[in-house]
C-alpha atoms as a PDB file:
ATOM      1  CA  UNK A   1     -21.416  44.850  43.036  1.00  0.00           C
ATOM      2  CA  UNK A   2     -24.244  42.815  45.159  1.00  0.00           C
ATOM      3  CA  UNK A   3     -23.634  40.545  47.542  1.00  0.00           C
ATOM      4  CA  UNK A   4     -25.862  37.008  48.446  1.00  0.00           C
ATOM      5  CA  UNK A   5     -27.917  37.948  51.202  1.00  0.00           C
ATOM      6  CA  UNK A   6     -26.600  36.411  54.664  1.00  0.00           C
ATOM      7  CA  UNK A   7     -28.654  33.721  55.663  1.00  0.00           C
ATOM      8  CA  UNK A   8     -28.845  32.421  59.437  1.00  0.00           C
ATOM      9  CA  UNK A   9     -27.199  28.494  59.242  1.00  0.00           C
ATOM     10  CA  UNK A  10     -30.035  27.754  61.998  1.00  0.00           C
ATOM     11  CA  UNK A  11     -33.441  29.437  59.529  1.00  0.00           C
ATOM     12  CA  UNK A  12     -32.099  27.255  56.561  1.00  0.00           C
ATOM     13  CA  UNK A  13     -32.022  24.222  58.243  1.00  0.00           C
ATOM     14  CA  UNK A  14     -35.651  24.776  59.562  1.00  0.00           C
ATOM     15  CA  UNK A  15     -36.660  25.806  56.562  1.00  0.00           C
ATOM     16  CA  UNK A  16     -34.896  22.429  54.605  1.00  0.00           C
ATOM     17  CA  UNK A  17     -36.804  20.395  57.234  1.00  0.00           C
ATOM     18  CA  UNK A  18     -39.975  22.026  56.237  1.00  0.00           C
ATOM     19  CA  UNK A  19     -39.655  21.842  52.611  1.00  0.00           C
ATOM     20  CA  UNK A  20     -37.358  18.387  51.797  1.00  0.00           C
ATOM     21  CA  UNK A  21     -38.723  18.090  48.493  1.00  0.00           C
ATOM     22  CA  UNK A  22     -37.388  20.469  45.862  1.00  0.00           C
ATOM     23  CA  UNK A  23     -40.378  21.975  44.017  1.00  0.00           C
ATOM     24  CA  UNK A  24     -41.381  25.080  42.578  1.00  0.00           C
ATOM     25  CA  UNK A  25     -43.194  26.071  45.197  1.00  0.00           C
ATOM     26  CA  UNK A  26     -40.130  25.764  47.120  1.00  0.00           C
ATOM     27  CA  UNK A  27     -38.174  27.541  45.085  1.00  0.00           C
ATOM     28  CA  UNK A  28     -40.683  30.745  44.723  1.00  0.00           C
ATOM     29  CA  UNK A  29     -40.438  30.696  48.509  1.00  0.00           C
ATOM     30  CA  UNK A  30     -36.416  30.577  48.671  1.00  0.00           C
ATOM     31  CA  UNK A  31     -36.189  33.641  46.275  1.00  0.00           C
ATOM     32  CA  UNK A  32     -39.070  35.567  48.889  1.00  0.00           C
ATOM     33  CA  UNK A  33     -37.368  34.620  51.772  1.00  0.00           C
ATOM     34  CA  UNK A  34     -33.952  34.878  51.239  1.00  0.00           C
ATOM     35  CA  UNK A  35     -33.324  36.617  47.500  1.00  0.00           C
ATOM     36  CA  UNK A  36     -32.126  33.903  46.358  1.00  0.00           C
ATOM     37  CA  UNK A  37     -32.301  31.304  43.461  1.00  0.00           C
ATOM     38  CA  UNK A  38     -32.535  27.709  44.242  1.00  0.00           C
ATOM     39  CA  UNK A  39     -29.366  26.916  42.619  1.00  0.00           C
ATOM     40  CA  UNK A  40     -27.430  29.560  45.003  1.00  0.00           C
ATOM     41  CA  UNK A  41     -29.524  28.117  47.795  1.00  0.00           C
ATOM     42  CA  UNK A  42     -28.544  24.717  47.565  1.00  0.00           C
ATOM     43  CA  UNK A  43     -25.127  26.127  47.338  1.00  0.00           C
ATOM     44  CA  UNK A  44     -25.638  27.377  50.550  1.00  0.00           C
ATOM     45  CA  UNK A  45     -27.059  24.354  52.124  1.00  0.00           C
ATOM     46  CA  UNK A  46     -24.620  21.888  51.183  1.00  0.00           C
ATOM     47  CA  UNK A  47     -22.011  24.276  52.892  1.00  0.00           C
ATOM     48  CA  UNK A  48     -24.101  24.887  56.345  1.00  0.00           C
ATOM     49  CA  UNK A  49     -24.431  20.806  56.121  1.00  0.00           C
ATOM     50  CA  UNK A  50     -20.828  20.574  56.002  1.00  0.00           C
ATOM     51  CA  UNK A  51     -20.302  21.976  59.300  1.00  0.00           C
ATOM     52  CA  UNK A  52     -19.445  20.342  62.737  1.00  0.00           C
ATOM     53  CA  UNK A  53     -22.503  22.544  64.211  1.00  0.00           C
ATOM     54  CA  UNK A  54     -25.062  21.486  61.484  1.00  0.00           C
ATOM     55  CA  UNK A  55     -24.555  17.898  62.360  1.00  0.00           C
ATOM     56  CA  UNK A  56     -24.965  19.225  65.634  1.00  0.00           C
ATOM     57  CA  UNK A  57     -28.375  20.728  65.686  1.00  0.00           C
ATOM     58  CA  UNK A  58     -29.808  18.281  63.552  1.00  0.00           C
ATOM     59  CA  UNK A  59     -27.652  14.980  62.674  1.00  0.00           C
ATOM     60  CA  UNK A  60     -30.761  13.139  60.740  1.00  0.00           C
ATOM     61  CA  UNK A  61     -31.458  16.224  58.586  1.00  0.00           C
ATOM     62  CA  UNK A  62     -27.589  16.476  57.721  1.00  0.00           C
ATOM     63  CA  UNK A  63     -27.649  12.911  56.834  1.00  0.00           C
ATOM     64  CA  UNK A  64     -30.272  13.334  54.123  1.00  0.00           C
ATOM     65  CA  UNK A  65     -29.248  16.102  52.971  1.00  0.00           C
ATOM     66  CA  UNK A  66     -25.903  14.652  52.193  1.00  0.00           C
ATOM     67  CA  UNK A  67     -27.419  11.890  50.758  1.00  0.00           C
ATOM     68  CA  UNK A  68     -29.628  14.008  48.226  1.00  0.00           C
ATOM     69  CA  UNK A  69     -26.501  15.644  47.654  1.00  0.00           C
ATOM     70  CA  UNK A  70     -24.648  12.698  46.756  1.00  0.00           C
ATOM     71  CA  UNK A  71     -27.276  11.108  44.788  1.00  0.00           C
ATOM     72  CA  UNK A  72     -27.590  14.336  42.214  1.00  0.00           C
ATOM     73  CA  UNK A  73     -23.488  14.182  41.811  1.00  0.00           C
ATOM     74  CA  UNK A  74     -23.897  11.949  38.835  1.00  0.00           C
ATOM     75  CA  UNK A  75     -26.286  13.697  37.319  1.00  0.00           C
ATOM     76  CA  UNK A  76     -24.989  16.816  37.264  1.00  0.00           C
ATOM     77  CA  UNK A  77     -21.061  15.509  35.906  1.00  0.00           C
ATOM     78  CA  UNK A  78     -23.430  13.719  33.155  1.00  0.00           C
ATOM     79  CA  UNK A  79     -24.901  16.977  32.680  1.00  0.00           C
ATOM     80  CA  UNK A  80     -21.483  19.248  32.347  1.00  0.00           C
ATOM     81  CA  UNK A  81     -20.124  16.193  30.467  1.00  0.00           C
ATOM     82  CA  UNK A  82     -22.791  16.871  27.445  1.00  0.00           C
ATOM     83  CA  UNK A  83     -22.582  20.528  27.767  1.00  0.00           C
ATOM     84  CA  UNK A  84     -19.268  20.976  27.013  1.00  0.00           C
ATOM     85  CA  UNK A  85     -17.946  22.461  30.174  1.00  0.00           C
ATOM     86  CA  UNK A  86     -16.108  19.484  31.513  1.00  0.00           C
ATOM     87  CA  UNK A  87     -16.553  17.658  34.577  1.00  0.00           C
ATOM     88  CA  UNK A  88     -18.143  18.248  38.031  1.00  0.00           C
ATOM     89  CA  UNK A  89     -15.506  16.525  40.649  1.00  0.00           C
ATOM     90  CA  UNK A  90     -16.168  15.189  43.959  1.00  0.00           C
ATOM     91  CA  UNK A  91     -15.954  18.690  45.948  1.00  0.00           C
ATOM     92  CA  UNK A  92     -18.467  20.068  43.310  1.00  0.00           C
ATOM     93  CA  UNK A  93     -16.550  22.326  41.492  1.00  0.00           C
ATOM     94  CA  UNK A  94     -16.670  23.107  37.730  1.00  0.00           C
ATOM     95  CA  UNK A  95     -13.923  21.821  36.107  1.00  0.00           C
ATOM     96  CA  UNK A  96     -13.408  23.759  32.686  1.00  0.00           C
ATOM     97  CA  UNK A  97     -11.642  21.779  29.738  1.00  0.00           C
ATOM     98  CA  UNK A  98      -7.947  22.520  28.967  1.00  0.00           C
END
């Protein structure tokens, strides 16, 4: 079994501020970088932006990010909604129908 690749909180919140636009470009650049795909680093992100020290080191980039975040939440429940797999809740987990 493989495990994610650790990535240093501090490089991918450098590397957000670089790139705050998701593109493909971005994403080619994620998966040399880090070995990962764009949906696992997001993942990634929005848990390093949770964090006391994130909002720390960099309080304006947390804030967008967040906001980004929060903006795509409705698009992504409408998303699960139509593909059968139930809803996405507020912490962003799947939730699977009964």
């Amino acid at each position: 079994m493989s495990t994610s690749p650790v990535v240093p909180a501090h490089d991918l919140l450098l590397f957000e501020a670089k790139w705050p636009q998701h593109s493909a470009a971005k994403a080619q650049e994620i998966e040399a970088r880090w070995g990962l795909s764009a949906v696992r680093y997001y993942q990634v992100l929005a848990r390093v932006s949770a964090s006391p020290a994130a909002v720390a080191a960099d309080p304006f980039l947390v804030a967008r990010i967040r906001r980004q975040r929060a903006g795509r939440a409705p698009l992504l429940r409408e998303s699960a909604e139509h593909s059968g797999l139930g809803s996405i809740a507020s912490s962003g987990a799947l939730e699977l129908p009964a």
